[in-house]
N, C-alpha and C. Protein backbone atom coordinates (compact mmCIF):
# COMPACT_ATOMS: atom_id res chain seq x y z
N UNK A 1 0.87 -1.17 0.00
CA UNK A 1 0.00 0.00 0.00
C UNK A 1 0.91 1.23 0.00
N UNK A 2 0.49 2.03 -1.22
CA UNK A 2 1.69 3.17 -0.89
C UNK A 2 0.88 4.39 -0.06
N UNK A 3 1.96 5.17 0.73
CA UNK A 3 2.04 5.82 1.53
C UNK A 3 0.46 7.43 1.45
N UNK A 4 0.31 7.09 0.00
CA UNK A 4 -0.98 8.11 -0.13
C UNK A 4 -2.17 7.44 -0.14
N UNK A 5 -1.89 5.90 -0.37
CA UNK A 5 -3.26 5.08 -0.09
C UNK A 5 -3.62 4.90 1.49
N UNK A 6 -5.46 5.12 1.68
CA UNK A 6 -5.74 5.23 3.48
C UNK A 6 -6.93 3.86 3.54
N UNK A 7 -6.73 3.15 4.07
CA UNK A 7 -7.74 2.16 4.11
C UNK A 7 -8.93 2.90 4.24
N UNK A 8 -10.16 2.58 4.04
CA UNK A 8 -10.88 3.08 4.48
C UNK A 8 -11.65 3.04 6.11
N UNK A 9 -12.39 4.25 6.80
CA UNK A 9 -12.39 3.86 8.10
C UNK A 9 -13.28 2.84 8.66
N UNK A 10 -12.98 1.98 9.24
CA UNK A 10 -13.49 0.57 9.58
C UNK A 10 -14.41 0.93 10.79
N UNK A 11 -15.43 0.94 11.38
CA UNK A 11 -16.02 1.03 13.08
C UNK A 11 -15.10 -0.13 13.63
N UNK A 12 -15.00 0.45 14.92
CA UNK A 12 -14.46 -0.50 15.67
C UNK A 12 -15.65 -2.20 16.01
N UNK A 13 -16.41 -1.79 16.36
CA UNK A 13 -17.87 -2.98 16.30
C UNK A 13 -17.81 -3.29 15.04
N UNK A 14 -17.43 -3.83 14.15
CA UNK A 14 -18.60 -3.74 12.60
C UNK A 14 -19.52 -4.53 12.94
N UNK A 15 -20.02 -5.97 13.82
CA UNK A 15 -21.33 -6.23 14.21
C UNK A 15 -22.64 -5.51 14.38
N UNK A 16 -22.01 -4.28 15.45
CA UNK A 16 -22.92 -3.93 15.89
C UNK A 16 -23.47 -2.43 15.01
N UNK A 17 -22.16 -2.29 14.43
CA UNK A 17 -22.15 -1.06 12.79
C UNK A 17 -23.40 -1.77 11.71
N UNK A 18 -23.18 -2.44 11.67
CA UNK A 18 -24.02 -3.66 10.79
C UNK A 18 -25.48 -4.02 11.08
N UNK A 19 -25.42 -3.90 12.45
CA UNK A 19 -26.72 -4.82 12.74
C UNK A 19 -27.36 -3.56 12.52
N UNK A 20 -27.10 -2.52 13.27
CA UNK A 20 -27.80 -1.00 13.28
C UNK A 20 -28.21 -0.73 11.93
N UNK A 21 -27.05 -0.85 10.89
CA UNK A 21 -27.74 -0.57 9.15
C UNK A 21 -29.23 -1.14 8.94
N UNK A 22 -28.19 -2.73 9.32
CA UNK A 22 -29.57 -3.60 9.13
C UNK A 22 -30.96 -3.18 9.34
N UNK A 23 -30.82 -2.81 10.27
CA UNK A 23 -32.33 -2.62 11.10
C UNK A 23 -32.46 -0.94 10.26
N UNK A 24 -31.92 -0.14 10.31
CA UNK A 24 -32.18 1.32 9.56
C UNK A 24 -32.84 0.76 8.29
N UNK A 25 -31.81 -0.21 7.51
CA UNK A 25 -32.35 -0.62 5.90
C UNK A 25 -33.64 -1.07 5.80
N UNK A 26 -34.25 -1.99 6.76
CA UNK A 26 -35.22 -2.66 7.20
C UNK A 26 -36.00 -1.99 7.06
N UNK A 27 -36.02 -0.68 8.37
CA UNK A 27 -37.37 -0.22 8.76
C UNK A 27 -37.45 1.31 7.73
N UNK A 28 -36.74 1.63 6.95
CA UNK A 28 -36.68 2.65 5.76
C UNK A 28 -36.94 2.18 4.32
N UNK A 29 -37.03 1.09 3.90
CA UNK A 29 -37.75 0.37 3.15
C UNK A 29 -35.85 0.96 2.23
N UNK A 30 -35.05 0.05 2.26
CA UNK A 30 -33.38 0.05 1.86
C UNK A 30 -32.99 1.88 1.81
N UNK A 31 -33.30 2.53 2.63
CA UNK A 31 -32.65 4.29 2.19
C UNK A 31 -31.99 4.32 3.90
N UNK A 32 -30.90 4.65 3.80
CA UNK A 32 -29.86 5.28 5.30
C UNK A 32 -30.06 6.60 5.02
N UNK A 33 -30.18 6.89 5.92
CA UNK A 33 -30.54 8.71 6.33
C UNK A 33 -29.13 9.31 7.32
N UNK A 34 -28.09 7.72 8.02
CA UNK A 34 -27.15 8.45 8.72
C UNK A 34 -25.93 7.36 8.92
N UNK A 35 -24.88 8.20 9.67
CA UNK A 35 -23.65 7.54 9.05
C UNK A 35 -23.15 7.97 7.45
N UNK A 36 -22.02 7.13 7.16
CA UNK A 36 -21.30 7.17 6.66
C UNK A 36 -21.77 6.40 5.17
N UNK A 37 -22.76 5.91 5.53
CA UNK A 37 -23.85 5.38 3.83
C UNK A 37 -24.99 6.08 3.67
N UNK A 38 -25.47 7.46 4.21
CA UNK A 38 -26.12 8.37 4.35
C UNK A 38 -26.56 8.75 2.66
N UNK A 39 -27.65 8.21 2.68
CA UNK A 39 -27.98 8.64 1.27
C UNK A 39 -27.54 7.43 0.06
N UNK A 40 -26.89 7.06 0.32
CA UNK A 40 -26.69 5.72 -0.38
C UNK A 40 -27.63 4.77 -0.02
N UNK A 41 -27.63 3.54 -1.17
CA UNK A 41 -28.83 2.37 -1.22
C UNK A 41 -28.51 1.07 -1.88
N UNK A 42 -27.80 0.92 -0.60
CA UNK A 42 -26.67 -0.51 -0.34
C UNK A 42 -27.41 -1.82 -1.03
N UNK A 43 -27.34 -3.12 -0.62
CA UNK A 43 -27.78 -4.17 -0.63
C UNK A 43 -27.76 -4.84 0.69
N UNK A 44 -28.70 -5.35 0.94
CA UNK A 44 -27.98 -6.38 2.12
C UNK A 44 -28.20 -7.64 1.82
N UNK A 45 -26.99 -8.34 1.87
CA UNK A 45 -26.88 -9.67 1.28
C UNK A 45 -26.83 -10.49 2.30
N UNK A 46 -27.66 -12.00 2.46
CA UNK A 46 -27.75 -12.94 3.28
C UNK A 46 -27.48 -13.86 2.79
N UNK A 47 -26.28 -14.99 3.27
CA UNK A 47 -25.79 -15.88 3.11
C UNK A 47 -25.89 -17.19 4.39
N UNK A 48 -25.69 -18.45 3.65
CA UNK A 48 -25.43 -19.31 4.68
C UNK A 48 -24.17 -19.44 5.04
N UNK A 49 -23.90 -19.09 6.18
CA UNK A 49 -22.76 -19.66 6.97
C UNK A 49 -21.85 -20.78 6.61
N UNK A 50 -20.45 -20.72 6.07
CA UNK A 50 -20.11 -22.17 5.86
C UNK A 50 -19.89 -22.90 7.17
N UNK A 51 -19.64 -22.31 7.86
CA UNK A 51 -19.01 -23.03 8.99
C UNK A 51 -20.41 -23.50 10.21
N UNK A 52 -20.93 -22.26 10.60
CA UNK A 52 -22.43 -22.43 11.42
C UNK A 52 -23.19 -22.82 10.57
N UNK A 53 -23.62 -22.67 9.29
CA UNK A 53 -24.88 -23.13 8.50
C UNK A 53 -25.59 -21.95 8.90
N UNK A 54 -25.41 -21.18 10.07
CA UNK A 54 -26.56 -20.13 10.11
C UNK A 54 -26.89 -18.74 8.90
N UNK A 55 -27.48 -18.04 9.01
CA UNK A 55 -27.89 -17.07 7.83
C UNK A 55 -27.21 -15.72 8.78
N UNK A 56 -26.61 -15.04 7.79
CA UNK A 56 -25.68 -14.06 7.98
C UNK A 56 -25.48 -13.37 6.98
N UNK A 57 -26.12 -11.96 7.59
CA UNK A 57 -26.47 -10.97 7.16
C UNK A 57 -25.50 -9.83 6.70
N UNK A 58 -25.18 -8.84 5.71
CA UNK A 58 -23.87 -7.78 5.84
C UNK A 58 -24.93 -6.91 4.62
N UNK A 59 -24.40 -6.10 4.98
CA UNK A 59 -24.60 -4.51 4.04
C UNK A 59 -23.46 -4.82 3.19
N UNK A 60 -23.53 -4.35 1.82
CA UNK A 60 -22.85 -4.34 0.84
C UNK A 60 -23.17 -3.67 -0.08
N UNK A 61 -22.22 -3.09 -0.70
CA UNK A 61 -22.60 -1.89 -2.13
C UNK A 61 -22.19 -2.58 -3.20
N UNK A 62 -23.13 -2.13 -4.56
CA UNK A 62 -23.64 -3.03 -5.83
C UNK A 62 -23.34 -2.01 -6.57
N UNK A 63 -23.32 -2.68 -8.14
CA UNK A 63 -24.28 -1.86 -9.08
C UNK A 63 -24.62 -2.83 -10.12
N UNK A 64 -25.03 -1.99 -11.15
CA UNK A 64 -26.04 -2.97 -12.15
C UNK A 64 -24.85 -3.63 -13.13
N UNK A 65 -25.44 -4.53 -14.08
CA UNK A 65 -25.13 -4.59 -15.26
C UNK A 65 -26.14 -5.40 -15.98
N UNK A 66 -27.35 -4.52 -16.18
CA UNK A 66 -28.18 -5.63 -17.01
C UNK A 66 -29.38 -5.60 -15.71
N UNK A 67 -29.85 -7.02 -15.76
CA UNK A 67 -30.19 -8.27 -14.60
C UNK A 67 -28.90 -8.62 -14.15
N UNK A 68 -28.06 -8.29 -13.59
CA UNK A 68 -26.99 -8.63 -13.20
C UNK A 68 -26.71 -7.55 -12.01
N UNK A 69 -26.48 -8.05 -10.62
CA UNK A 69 -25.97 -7.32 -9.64
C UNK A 69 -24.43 -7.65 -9.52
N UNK A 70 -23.89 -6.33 -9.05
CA UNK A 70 -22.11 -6.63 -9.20
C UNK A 70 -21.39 -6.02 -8.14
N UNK A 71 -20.68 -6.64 -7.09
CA UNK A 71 -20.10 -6.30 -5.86
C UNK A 71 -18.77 -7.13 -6.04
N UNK A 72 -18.03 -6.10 -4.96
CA UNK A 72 -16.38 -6.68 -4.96
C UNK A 72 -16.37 -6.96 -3.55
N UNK A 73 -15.20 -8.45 -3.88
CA UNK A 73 -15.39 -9.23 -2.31
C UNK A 73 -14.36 -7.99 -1.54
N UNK A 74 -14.04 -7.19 -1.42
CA UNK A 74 -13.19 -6.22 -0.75
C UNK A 74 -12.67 -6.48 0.36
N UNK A 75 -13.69 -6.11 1.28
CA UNK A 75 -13.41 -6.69 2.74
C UNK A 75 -12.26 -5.29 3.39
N UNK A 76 -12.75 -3.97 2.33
CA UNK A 76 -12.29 -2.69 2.96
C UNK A 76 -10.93 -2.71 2.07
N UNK A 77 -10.41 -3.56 1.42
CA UNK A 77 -9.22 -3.76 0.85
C UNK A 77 -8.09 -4.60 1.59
N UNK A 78 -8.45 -5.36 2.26
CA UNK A 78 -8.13 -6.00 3.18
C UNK A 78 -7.02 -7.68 2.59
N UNK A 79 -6.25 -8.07 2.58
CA UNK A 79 -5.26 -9.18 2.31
C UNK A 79 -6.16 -10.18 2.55
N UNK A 80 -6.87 -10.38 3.35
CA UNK A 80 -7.95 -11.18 2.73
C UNK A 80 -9.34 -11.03 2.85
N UNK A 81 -10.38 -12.22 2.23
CA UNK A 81 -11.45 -11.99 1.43
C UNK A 81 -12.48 -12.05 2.57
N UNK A 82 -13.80 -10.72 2.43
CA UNK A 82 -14.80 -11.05 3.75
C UNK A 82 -15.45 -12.64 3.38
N UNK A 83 -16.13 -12.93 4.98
CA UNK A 83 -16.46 -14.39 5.06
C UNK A 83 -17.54 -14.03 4.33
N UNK A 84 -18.50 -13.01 3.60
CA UNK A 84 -19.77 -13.60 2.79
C UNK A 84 -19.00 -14.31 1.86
N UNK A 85 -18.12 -13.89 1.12
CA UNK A 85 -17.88 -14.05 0.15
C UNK A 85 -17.37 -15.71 0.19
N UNK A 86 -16.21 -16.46 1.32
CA UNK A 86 -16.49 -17.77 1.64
C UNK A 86 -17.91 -18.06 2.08
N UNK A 87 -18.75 -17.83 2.50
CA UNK A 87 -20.12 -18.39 2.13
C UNK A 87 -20.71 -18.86 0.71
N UNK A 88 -20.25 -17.44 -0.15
CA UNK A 88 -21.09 -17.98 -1.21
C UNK A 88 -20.61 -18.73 -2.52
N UNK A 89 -18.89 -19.14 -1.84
CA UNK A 89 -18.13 -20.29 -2.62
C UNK A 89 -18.77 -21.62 -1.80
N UNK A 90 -18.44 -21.83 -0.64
CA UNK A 90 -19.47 -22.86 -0.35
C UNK A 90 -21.10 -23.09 -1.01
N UNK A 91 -21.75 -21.96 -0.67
CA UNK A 91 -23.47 -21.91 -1.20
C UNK A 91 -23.65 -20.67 -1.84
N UNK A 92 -23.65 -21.23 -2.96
CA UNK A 92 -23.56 -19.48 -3.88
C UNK A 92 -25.46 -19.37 -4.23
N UNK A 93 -25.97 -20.08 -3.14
CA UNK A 93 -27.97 -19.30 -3.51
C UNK A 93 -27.64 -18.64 -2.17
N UNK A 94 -28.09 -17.12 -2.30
CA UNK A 94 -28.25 -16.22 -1.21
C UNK A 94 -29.45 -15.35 -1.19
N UNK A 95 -30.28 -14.70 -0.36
CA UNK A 95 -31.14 -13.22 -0.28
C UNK A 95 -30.28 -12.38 -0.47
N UNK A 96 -31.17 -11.57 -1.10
CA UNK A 96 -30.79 -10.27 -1.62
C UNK A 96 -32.02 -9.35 -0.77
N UNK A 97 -31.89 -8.57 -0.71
CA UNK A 97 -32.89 -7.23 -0.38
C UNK A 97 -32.32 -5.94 -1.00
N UNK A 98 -33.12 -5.39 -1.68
CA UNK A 98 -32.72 -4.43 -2.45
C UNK A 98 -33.98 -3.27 -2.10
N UNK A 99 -34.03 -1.85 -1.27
CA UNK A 99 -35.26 -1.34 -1.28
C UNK A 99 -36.04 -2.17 -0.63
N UNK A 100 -37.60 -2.16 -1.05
CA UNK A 100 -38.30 -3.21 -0.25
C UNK A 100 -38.79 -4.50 -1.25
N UNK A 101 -37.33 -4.64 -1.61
CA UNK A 101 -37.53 -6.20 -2.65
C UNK A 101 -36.25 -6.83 -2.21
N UNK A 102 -36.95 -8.03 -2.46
CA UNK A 102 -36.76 -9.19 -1.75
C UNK A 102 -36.48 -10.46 -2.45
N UNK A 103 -35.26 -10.88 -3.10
CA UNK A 103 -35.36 -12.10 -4.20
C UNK A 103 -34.31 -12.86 -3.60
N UNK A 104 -34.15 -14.46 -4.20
CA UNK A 104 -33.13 -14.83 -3.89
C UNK A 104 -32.12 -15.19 -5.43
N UNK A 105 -31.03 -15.33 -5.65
CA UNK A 105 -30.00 -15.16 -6.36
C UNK A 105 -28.63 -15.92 -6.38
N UNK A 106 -28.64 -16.42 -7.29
CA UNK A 106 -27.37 -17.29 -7.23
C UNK A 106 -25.49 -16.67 -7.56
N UNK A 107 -24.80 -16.57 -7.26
CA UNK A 107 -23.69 -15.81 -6.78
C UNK A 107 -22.31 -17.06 -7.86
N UNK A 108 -21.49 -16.06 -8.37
CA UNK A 108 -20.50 -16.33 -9.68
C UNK A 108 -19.48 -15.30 -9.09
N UNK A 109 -18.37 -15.97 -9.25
CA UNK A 109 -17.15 -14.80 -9.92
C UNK A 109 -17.19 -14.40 -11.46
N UNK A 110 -17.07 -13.71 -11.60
CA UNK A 110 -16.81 -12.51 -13.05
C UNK A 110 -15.76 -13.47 -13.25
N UNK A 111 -16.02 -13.68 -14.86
CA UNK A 111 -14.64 -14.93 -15.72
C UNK A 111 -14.13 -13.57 -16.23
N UNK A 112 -12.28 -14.24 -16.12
CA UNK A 112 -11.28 -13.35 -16.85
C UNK A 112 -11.94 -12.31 -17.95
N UNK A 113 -12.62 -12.69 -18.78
CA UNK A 113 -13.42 -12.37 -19.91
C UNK A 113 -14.41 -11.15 -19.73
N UNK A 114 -15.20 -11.28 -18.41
CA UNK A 114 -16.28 -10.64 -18.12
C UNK A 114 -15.08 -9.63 -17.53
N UNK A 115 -14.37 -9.79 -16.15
CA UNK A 115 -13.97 -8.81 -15.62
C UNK A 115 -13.75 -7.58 -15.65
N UNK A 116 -13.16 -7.23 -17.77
CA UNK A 116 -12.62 -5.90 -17.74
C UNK A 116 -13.84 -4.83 -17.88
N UNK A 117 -14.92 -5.61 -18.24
CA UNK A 117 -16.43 -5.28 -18.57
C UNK A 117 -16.92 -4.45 -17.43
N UNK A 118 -16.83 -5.45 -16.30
CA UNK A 118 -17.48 -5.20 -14.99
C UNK A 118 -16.38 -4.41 -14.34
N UNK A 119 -15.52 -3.96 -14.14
CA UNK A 119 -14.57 -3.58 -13.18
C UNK A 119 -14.85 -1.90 -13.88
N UNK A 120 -15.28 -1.81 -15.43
CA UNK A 120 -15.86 -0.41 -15.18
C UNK A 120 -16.69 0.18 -14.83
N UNK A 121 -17.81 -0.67 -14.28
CA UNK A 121 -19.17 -0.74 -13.83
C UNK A 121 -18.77 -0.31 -12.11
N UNK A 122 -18.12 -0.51 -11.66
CA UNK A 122 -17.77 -0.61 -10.69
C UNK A 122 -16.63 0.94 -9.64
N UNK A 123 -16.69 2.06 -9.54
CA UNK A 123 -16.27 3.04 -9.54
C UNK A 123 -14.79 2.71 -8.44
N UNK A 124 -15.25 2.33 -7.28
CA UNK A 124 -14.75 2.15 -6.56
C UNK A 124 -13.33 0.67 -5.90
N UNK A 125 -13.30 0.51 -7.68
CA UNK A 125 -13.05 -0.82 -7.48
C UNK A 125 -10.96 -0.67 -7.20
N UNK A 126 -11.07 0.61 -7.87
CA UNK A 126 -9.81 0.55 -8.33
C UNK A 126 -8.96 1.02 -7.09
N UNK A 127 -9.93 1.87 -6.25
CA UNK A 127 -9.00 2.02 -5.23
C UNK A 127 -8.91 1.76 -4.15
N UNK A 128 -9.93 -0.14 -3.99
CA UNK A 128 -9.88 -0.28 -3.40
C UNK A 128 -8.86 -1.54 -3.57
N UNK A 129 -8.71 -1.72 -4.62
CA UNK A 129 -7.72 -2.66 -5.26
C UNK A 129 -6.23 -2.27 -5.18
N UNK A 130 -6.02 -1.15 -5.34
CA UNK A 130 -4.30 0.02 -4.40
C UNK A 130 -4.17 -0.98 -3.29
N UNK A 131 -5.11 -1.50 -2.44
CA UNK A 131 -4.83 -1.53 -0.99
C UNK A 131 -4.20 -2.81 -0.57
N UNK A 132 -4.27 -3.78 -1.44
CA UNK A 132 -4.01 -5.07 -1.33
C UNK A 132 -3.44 -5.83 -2.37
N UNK A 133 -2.85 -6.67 -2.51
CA UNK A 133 -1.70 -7.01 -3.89
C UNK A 133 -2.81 -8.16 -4.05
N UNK A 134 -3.73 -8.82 -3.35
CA UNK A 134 -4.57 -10.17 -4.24
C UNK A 134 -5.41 -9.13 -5.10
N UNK A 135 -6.03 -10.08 -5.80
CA UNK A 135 -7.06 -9.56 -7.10
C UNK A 135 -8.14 -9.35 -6.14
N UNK A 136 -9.38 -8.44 -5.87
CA UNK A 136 -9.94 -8.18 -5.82
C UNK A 136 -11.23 -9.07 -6.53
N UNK A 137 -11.87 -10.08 -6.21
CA UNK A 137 -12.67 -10.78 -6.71
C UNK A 137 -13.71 -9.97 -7.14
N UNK A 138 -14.71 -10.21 -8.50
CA UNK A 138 -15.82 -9.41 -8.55
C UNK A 138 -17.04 -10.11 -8.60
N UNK A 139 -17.75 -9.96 -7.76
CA UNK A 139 -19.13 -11.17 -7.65
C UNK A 139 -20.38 -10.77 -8.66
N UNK A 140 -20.53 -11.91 -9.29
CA UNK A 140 -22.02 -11.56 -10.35
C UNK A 140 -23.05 -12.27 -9.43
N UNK A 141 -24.46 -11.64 -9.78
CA UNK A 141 -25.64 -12.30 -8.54
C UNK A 141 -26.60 -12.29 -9.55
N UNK A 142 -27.17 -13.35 -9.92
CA UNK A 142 -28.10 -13.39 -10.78
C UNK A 142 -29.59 -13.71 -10.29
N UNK A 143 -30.78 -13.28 -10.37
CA UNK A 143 -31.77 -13.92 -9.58
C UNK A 143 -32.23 -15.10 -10.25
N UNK A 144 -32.62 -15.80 -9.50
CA UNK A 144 -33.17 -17.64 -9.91
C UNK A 144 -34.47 -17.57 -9.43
């Protein structure tokens, strides 16, 4: 990471950073009014647990391509990859909530091919990709 790249700022809780979205996204039908996604209109993606099997919930930012939803496993830019993203190599059918819709969706990495496509779709991809020397995975979510 060079010396002008800043991770971005992490909460110390992210559980309890998270659960709070959650419940804001919930009861605002997907619109944050505060914090640091203030005005933005995330996703929140639910996955099964590889390890618990339980359903586990995270806020995550998208965008389109098509019928096609498109998020980077980031994890803040982090050396390694957040656990949704090992969830949905184990079980790639997940919820989606988008607004006050509600589908479920089956979960792909972007092939070599697709990538250069999607990585312009994607604004934020590049600098969050500065932060860490692995590739930056890019997830396709298709609904089923």
């Amino acid at each position: 990471m060079s010396s002008n790249q800043q991770r971005p700022q992490v909460p110390s809780d992210m559980k309890a950073f998270n659960e709070k979205l959650i419940a804001e996204f919930r009861a605002n039908h997907g619109k944050l009014s505060s914090g640091p996604l203030a005005g933005r209109e995330p996703m929140l993606l639910t996955t099964k647990g590889s390890k618990s099997g339980r359903d586990r919930t995270v806020v995550v930012g998208y965008r389109r391509a098509g019928d096609l939803y498109l998020m980077i496993a980031s994890n803040n830019g982090n050396d390694a990859a957040p656990s949704w993203f090992h969830n949905l190599l184990a079980d790639p059918i997940a919820t989606v909530e988008l607004g006050p819709d509600k589908f479920k969706a089956r979960a792909r990495v972007a092939t070599p091919q697709e990538r250069p496509e999607f990585a312009k779709r994607i604004d934020y991809l590049e600098r969050q990709q500065a932060l860490t020397s692995r590739e930056i995975p890019i997830v396709v979510l298709e609904k089923v």
